[in-house]
C-alpha atoms as a PDB file:
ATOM      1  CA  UNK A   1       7.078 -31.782  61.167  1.00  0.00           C
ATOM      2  CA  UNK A   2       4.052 -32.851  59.077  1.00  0.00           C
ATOM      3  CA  UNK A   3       2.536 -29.473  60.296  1.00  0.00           C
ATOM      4  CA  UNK A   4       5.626 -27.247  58.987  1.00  0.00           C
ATOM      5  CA  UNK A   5       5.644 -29.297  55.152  1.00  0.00           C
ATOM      6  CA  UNK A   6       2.202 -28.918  54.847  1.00  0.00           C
ATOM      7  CA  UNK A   7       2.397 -24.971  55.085  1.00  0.00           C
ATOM      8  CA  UNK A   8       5.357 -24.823  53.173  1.00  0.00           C
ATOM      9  CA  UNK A   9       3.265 -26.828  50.757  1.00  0.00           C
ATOM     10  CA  UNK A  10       0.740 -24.183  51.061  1.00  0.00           C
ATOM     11  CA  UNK A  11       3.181 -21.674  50.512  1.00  0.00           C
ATOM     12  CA  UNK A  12       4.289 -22.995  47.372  1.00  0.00           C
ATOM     13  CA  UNK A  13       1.141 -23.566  45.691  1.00  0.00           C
ATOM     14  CA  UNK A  14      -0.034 -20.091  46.355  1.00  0.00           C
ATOM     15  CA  UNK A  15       3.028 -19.052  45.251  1.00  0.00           C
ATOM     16  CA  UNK A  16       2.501 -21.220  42.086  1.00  0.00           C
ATOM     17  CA  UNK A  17      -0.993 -19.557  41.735  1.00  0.00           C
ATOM     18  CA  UNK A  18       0.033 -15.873  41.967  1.00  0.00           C
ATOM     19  CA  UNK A  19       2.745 -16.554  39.659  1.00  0.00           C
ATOM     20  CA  UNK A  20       0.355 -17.997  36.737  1.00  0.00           C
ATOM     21  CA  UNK A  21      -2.391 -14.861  37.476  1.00  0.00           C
ATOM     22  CA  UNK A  22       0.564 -12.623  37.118  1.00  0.00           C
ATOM     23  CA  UNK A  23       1.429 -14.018  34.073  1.00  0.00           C
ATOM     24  CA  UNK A  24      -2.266 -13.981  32.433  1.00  0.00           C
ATOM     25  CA  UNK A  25      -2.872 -15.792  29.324  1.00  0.00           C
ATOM     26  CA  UNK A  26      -1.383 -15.568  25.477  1.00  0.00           C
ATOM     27  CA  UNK A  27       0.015 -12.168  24.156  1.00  0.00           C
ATOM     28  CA  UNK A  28      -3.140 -10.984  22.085  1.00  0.00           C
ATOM     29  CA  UNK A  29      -1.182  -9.436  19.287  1.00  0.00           C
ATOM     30  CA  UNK A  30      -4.651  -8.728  17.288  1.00  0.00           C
ATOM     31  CA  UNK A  31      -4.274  -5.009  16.169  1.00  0.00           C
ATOM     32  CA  UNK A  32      -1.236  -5.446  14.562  1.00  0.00           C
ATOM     33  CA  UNK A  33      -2.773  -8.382  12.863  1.00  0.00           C
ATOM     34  CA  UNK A  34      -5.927  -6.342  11.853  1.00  0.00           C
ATOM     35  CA  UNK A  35      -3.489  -3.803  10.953  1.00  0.00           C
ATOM     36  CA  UNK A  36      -1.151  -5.640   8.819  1.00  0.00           C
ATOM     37  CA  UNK A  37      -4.455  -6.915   7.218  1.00  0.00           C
ATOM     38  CA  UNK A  38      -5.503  -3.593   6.054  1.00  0.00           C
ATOM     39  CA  UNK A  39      -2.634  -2.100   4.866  1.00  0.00           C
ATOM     40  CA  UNK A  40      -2.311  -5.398   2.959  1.00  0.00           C
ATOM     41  CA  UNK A  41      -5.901  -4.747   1.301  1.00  0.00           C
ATOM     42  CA  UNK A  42      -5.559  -1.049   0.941  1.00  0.00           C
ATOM     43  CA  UNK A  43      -5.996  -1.243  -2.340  1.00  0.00           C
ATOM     44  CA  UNK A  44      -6.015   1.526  -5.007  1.00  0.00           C
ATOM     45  CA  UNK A  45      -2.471   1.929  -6.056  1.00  0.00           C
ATOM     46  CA  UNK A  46      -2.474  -1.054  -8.288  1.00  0.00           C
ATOM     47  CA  UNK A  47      -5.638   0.537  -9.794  1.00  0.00           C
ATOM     48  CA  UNK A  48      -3.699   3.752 -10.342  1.00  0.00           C
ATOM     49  CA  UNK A  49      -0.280   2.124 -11.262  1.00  0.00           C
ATOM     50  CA  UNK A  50      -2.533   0.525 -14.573  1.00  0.00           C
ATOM     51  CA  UNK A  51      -4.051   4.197 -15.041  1.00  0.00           C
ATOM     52  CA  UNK A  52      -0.762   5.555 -15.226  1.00  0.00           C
ATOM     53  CA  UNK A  53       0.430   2.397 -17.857  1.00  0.00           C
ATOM     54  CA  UNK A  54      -2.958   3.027 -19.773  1.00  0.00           C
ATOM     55  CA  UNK A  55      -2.836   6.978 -20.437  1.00  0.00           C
ATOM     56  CA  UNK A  56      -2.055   7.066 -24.139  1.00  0.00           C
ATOM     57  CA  UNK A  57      -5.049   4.898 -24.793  1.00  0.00           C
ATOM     58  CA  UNK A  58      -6.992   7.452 -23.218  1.00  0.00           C
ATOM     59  CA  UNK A  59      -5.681  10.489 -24.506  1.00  0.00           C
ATOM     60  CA  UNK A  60      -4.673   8.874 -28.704  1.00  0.00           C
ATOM     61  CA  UNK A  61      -7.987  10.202 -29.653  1.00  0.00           C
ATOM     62  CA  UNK A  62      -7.278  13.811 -29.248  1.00  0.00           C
ATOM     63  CA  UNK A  63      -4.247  13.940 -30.259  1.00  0.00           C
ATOM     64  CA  UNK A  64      -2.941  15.839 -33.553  1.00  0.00           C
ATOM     65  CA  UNK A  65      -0.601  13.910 -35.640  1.00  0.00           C
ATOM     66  CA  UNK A  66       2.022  15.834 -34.954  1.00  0.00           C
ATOM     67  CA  UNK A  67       1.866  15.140 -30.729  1.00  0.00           C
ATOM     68  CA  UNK A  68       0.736  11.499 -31.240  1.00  0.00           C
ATOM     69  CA  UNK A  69       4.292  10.481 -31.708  1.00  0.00           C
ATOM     70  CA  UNK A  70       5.106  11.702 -28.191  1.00  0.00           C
ATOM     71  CA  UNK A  71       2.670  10.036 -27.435  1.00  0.00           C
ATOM     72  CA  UNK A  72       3.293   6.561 -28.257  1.00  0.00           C
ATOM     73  CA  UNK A  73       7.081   7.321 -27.344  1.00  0.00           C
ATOM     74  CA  UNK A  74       5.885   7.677 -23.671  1.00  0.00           C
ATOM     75  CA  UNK A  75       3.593   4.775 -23.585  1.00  0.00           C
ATOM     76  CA  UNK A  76       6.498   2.673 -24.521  1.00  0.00           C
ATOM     77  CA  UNK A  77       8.227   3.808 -21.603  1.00  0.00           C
ATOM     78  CA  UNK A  78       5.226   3.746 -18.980  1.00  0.00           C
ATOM     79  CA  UNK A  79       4.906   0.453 -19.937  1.00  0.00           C
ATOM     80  CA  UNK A  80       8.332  -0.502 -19.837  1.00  0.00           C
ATOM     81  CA  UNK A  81       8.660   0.424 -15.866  1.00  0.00           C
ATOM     82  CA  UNK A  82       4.729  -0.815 -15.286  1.00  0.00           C
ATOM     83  CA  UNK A  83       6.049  -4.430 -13.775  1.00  0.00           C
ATOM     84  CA  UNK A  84       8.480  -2.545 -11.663  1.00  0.00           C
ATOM     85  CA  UNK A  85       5.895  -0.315  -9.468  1.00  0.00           C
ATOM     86  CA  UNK A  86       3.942  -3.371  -9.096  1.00  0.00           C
ATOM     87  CA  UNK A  87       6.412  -5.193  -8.058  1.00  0.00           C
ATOM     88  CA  UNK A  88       7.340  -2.749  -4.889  1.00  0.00           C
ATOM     89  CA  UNK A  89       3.464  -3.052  -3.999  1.00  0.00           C
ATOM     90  CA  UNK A  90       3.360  -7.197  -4.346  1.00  0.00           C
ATOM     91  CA  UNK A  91       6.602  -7.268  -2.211  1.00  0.00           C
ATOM     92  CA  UNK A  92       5.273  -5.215   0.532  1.00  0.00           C
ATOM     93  CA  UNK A  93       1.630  -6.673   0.300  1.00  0.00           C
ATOM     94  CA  UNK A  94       3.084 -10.189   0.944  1.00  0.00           C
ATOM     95  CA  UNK A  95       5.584  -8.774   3.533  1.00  0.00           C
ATOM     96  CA  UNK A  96       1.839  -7.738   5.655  1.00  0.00           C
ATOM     97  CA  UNK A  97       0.684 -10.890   5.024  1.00  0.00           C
ATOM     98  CA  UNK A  98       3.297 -12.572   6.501  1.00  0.00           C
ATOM     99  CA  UNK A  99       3.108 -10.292   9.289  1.00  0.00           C
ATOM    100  CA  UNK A 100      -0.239 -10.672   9.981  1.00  0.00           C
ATOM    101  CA  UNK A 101       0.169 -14.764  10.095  1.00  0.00           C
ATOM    102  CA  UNK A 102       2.685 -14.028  12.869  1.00  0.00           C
ATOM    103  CA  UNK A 103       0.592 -11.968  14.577  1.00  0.00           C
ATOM    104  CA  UNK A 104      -1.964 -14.454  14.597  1.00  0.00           C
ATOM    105  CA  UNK A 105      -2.384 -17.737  16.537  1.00  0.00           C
ATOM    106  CA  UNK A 106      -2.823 -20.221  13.368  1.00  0.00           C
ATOM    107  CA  UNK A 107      -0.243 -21.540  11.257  1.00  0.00           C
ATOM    108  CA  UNK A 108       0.056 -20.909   7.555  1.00  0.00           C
ATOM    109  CA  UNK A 109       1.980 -21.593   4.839  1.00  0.00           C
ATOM    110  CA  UNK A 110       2.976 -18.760   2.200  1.00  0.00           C
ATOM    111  CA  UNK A 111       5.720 -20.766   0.220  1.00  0.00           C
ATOM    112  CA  UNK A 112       3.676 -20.181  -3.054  1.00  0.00           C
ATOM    113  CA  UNK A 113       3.674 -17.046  -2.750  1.00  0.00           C
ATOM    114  CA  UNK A 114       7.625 -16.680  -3.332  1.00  0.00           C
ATOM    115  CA  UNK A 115       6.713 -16.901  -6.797  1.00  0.00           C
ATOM    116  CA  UNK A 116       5.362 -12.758  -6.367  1.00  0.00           C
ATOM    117  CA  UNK A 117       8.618 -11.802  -5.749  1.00  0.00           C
ATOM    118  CA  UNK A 118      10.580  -9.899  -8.560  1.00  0.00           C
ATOM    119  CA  UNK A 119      14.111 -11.019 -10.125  1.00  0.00           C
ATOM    120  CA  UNK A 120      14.864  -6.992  -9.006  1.00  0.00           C
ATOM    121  CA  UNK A 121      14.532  -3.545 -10.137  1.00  0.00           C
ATOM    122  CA  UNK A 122      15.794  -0.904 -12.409  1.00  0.00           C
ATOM    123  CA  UNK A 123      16.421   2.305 -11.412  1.00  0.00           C
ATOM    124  CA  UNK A 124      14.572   5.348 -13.295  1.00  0.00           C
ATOM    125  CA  UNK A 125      15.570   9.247 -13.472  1.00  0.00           C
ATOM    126  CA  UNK A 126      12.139   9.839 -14.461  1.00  0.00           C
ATOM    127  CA  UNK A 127       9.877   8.013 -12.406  1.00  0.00           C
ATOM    128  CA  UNK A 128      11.698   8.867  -8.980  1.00  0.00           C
ATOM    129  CA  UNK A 129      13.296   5.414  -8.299  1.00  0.00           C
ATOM    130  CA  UNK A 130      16.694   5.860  -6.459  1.00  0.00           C
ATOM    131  CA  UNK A 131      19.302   3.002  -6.192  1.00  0.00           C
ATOM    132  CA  UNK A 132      17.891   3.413  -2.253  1.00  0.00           C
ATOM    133  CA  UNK A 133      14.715   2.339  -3.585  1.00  0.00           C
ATOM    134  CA  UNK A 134      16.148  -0.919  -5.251  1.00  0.00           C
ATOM    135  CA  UNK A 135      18.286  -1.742  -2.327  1.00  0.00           C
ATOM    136  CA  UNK A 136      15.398  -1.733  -0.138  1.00  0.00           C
ATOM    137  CA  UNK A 137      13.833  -4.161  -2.721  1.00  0.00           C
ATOM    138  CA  UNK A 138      16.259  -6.337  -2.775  1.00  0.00           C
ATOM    139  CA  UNK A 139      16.312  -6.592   1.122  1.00  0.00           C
ATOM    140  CA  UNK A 140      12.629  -7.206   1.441  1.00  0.00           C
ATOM    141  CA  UNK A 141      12.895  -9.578  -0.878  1.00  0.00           C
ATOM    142  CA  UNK A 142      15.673 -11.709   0.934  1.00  0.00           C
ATOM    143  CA  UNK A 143      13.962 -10.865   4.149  1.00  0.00           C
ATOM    144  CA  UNK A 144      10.985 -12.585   3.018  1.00  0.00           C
ATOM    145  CA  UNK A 145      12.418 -15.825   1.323  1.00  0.00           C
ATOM    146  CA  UNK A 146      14.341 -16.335   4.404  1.00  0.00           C
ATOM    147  CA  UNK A 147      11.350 -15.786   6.509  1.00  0.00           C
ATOM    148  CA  UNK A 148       8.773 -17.788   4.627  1.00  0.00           C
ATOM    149  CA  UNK A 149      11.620 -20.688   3.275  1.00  0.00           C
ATOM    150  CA  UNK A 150      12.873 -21.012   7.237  1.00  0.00           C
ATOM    151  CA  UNK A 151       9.705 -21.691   8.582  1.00  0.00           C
ATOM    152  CA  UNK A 152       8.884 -18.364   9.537  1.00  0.00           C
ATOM    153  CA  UNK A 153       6.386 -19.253  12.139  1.00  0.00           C
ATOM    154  CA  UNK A 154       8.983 -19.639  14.632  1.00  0.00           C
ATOM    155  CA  UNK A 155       9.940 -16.101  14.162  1.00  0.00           C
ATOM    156  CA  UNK A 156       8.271 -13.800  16.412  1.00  0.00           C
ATOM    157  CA  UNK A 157       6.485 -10.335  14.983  1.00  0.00           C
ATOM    158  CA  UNK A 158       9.156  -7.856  16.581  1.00  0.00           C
ATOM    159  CA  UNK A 159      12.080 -10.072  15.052  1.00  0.00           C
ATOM    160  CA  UNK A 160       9.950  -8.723  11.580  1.00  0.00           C
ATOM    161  CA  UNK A 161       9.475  -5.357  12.466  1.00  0.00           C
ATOM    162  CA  UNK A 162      13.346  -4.885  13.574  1.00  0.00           C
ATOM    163  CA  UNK A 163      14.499  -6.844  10.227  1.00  0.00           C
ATOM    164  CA  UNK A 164      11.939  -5.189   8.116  1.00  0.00           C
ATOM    165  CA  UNK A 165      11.308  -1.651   9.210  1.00  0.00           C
ATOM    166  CA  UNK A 166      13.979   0.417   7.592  1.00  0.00           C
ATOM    167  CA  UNK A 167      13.041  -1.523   3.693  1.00  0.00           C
ATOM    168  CA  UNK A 168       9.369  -1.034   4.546  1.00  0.00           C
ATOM    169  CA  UNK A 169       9.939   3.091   5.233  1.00  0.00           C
ATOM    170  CA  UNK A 170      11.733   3.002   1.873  1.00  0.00           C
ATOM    171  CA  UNK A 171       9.582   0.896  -0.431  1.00  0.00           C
ATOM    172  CA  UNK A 172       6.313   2.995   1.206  1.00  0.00           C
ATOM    173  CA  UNK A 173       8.635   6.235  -0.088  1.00  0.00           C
ATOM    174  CA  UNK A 174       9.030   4.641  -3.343  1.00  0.00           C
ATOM    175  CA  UNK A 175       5.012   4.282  -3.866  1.00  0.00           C
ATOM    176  CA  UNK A 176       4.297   7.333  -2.218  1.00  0.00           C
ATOM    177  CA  UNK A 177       6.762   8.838  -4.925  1.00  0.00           C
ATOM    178  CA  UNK A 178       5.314   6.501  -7.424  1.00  0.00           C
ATOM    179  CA  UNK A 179       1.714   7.529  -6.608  1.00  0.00           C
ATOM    180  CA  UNK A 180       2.474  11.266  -7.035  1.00  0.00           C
ATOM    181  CA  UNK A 181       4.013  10.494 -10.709  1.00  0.00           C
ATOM    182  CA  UNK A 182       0.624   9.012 -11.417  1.00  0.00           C
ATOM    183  CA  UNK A 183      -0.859  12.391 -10.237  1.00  0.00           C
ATOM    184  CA  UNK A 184       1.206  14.603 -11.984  1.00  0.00           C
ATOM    185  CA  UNK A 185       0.225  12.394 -15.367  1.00  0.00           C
ATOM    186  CA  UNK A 186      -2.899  12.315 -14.949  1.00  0.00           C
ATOM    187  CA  UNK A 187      -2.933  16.400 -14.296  1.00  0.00           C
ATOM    188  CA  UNK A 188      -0.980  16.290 -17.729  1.00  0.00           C
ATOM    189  CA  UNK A 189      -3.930  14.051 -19.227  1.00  0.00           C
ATOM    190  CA  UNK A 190      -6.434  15.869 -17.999  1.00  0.00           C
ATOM    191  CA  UNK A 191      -5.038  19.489 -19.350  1.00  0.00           C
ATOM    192  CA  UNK A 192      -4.674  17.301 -22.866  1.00  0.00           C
ATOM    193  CA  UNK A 193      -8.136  16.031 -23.111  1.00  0.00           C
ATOM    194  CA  UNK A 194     -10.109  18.564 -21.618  1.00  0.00           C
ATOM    195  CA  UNK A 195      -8.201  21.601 -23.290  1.00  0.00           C
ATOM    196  CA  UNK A 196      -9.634  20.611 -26.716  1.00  0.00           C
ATOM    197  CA  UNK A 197     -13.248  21.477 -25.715  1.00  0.00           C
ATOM    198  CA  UNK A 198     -12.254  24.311 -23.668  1.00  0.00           C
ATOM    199  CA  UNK A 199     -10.712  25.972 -26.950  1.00  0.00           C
ATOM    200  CA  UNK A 200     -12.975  24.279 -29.457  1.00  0.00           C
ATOM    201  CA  UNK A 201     -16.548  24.641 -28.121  1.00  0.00           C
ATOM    202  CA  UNK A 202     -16.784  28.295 -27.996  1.00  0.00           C
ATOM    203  CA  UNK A 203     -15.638  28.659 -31.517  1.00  0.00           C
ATOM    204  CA  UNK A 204     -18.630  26.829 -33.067  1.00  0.00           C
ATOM    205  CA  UNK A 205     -21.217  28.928 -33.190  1.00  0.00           C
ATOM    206  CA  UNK A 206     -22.634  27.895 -36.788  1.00  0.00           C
ATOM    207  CA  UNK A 207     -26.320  26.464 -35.926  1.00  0.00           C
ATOM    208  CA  UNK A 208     -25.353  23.238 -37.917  1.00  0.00           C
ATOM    209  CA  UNK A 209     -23.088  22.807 -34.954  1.00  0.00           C
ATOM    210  CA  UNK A 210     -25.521  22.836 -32.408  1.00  0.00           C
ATOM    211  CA  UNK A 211     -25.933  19.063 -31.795  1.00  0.00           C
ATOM    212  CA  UNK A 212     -21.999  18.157 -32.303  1.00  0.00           C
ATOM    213  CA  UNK A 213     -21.592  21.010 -29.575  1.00  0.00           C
ATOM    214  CA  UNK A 214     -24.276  20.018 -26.918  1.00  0.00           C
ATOM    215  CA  UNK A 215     -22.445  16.211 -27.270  1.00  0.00           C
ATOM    216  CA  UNK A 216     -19.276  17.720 -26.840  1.00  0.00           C
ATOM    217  CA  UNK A 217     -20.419  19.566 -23.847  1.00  0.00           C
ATOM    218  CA  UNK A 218     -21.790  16.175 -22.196  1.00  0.00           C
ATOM    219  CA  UNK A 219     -19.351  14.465 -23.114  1.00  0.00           C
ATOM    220  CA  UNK A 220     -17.044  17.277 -21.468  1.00  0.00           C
ATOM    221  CA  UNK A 221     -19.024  16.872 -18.358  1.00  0.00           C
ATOM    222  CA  UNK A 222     -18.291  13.377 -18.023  1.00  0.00           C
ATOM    223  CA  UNK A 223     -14.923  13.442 -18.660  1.00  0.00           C
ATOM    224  CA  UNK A 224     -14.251  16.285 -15.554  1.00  0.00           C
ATOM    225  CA  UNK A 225     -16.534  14.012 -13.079  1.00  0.00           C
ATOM    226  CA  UNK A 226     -14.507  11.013 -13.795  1.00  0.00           C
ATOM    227  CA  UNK A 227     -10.807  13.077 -13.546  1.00  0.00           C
ATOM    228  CA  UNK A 228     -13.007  14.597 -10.354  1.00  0.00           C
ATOM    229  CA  UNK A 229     -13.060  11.108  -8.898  1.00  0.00           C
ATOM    230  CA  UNK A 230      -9.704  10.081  -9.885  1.00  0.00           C
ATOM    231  CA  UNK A 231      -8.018  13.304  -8.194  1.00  0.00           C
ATOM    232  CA  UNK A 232      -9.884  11.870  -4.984  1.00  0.00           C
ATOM    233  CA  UNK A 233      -8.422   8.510  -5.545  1.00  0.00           C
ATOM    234  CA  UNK A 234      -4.661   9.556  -5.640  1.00  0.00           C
ATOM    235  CA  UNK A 235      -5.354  11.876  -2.450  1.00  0.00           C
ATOM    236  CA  UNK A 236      -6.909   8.683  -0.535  1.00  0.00           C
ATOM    237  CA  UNK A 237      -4.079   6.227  -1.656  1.00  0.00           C
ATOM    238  CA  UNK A 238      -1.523   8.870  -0.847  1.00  0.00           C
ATOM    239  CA  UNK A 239      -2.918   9.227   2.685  1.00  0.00           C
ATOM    240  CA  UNK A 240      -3.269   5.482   3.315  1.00  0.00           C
ATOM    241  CA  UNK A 241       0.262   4.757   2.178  1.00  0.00           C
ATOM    242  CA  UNK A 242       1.218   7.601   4.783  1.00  0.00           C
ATOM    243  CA  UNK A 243      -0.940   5.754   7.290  1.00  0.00           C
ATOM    244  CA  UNK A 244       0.760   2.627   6.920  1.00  0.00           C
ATOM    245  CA  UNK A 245       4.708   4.189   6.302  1.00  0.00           C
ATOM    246  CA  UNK A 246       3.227   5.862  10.479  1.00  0.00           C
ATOM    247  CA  UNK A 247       1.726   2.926  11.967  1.00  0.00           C
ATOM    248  CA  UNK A 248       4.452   0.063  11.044  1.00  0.00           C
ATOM    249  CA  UNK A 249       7.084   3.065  12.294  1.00  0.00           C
ATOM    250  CA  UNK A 250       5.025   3.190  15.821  1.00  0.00           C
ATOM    251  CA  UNK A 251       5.390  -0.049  15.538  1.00  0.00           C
ATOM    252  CA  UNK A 252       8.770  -0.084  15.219  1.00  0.00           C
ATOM    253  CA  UNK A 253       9.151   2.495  17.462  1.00  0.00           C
ATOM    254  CA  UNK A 254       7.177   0.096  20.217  1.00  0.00           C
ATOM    255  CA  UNK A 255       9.372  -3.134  19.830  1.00  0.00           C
ATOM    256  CA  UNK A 256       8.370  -5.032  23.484  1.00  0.00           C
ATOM    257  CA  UNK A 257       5.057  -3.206  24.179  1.00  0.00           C
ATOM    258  CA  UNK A 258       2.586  -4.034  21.179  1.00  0.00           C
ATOM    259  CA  UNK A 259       0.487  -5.724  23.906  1.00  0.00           C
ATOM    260  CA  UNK A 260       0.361  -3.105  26.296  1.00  0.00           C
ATOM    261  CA  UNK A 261      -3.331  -1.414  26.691  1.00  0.00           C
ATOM    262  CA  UNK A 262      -1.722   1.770  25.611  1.00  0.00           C
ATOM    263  CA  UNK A 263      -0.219   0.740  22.041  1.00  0.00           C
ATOM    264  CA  UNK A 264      -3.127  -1.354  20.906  1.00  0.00           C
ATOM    265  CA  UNK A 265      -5.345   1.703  21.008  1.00  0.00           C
ATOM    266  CA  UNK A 266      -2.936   3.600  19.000  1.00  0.00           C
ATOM    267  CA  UNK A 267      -2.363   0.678  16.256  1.00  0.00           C
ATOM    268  CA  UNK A 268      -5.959   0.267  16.966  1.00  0.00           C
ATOM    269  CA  UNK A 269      -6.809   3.801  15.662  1.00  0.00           C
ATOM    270  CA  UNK A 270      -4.302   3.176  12.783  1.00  0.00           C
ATOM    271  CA  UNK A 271      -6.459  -0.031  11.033  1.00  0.00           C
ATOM    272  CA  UNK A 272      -9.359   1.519  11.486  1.00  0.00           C
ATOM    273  CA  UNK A 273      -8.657   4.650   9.547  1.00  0.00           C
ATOM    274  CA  UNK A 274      -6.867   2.403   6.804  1.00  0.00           C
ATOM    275  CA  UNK A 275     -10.193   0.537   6.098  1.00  0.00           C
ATOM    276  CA  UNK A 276     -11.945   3.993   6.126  1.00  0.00           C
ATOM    277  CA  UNK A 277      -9.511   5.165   3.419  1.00  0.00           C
ATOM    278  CA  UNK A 278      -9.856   1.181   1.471  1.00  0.00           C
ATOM    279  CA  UNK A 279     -13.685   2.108   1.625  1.00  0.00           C
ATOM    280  CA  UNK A 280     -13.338   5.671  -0.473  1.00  0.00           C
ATOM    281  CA  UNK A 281     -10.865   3.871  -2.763  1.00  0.00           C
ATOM    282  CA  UNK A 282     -13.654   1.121  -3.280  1.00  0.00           C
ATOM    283  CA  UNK A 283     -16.540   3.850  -3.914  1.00  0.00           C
ATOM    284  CA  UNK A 284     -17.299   5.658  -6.679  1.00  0.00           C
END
């Protein structure tokens, strides 16, 4: 009797001790945290979104009386949509955030930052934003207050990629959209500003001209490097919003096997080229 309990005791602990090996330790959910991180800190587009608001200070000193009313009539209305495109980037920024604290293994508290959150958008013919656009706004936004209000550490990081996918692939559209816009002004801007010299300079030819011209010229020179650098800077944000819009769909796309070997490479792969692009968008 003693004999047969004690190897059914036996039995049962090794039992007990395959069952824990089997079952290893904590889910290490690190590369979507790392990868929520960097699309959180990708940077650029807010740099870009206050280019865009800015352009009429840049381009008021060229401008002939007769164009600077345009002008000013446009600045009026980049700066009345400015607060809306940064409000799509604060919303999805804090949405990362939050999804990085659930990926992570320390708890945090993010109730402040309900304050980032927009009373809603408008839509615009010009800029691109679609009634689509503001939906997916305004059910990020609810997402998120419920989220962060509920105690949103109990919530686990697929529960956020399920709920928040389909808004994310929108509001990423919306920049990406957004970002383009910025392009296309700044093309506009740059045809403006550096058209005067290209018709200008090679009509003065008087020799009292000589010095105004050879200041025009560097002053031309510096003026293409910097729209040289710029053009670089929408191409980088435009592929790192791309990279983000792909990696939270994998993501998506993944829901029960972010921990497998396989997926972490991939998401992995994903950071890593976002903090690649964040490094050109940092650079001169």
């Amino acid at each position: 009797m003693l004999r047969s309990l004690s190897t059914r005791l036996l039995l049962l602990c090794a039992l007990w001790v395959g069952g824990c090996a089997s079952t290893g330790g904590p889910v290490s959910l690190q590369e979507v945290r790392e990868f929520a991180d960097a699309s959180a800190r990708l940077g650029g587009y807010a740099e870009l979104a206050r280019r865009y608001r800015d352009t009429y200070e840049r381009e008021q000193p060229y401008l002939s009386p007769a164009t600077d009313r345009l002008g000013r009539e446009n600045d009026a209305k980049r700066k009345a949509v400015y607060e809306d495109f940064i409000a799509i980037q604060k919303t999805l920024v804090l949405y990362m955030q939050t999804l990085s604290l659930l990926a992570g293994d320390t708890r945090y508290d993010l109730s402040a930052r309900i304050d980032d959150l927009g009373n809603g958008l408008k839509a615009n013919t010009e800029s691109g934003l679609q009634q689509r656009h503001i939906a997916a706004y305004t059910g990020m936004t609810r997402l998120l207050t419920r989220v962060i209000a509920s105690g949103y550490q109990n919530r686990s990081v697929e529960t956020m990629v399920r709920d928040g996918d389909a808004d994310v692939q929108v509001l990423l559209d919306a920049m990406i959209q957004l970002t383009r816009l910025y392009y296309k002004t700044n093309e506009n801007e740059k045809k403006t500003i550096l058209g005067i010299f290209d018709v200008e300079i090679p009509f003065s030819t008087r020799n009292s001209d000589r010095m105004l011209v050879t200041l025009a010229k560097v002053h031309y020179l510096n003026k293409a490097t910097e729209y040289k650098l710029i053009d670089r800077r929408y191409e980088l944000a435009l592929q790192g919003l791309t990279k983000v819009a792909l990696g939270h769909k994998k993501m998506r796309e993944n829901l029960g096997k972010l921990s497998t070997d396989e997926f972490r490479r991939l998401l992995e792969n994903y950071g890593r080229d976002l903090r690649t692009i964040r490094d050109g968008l940092s650079g001169e």
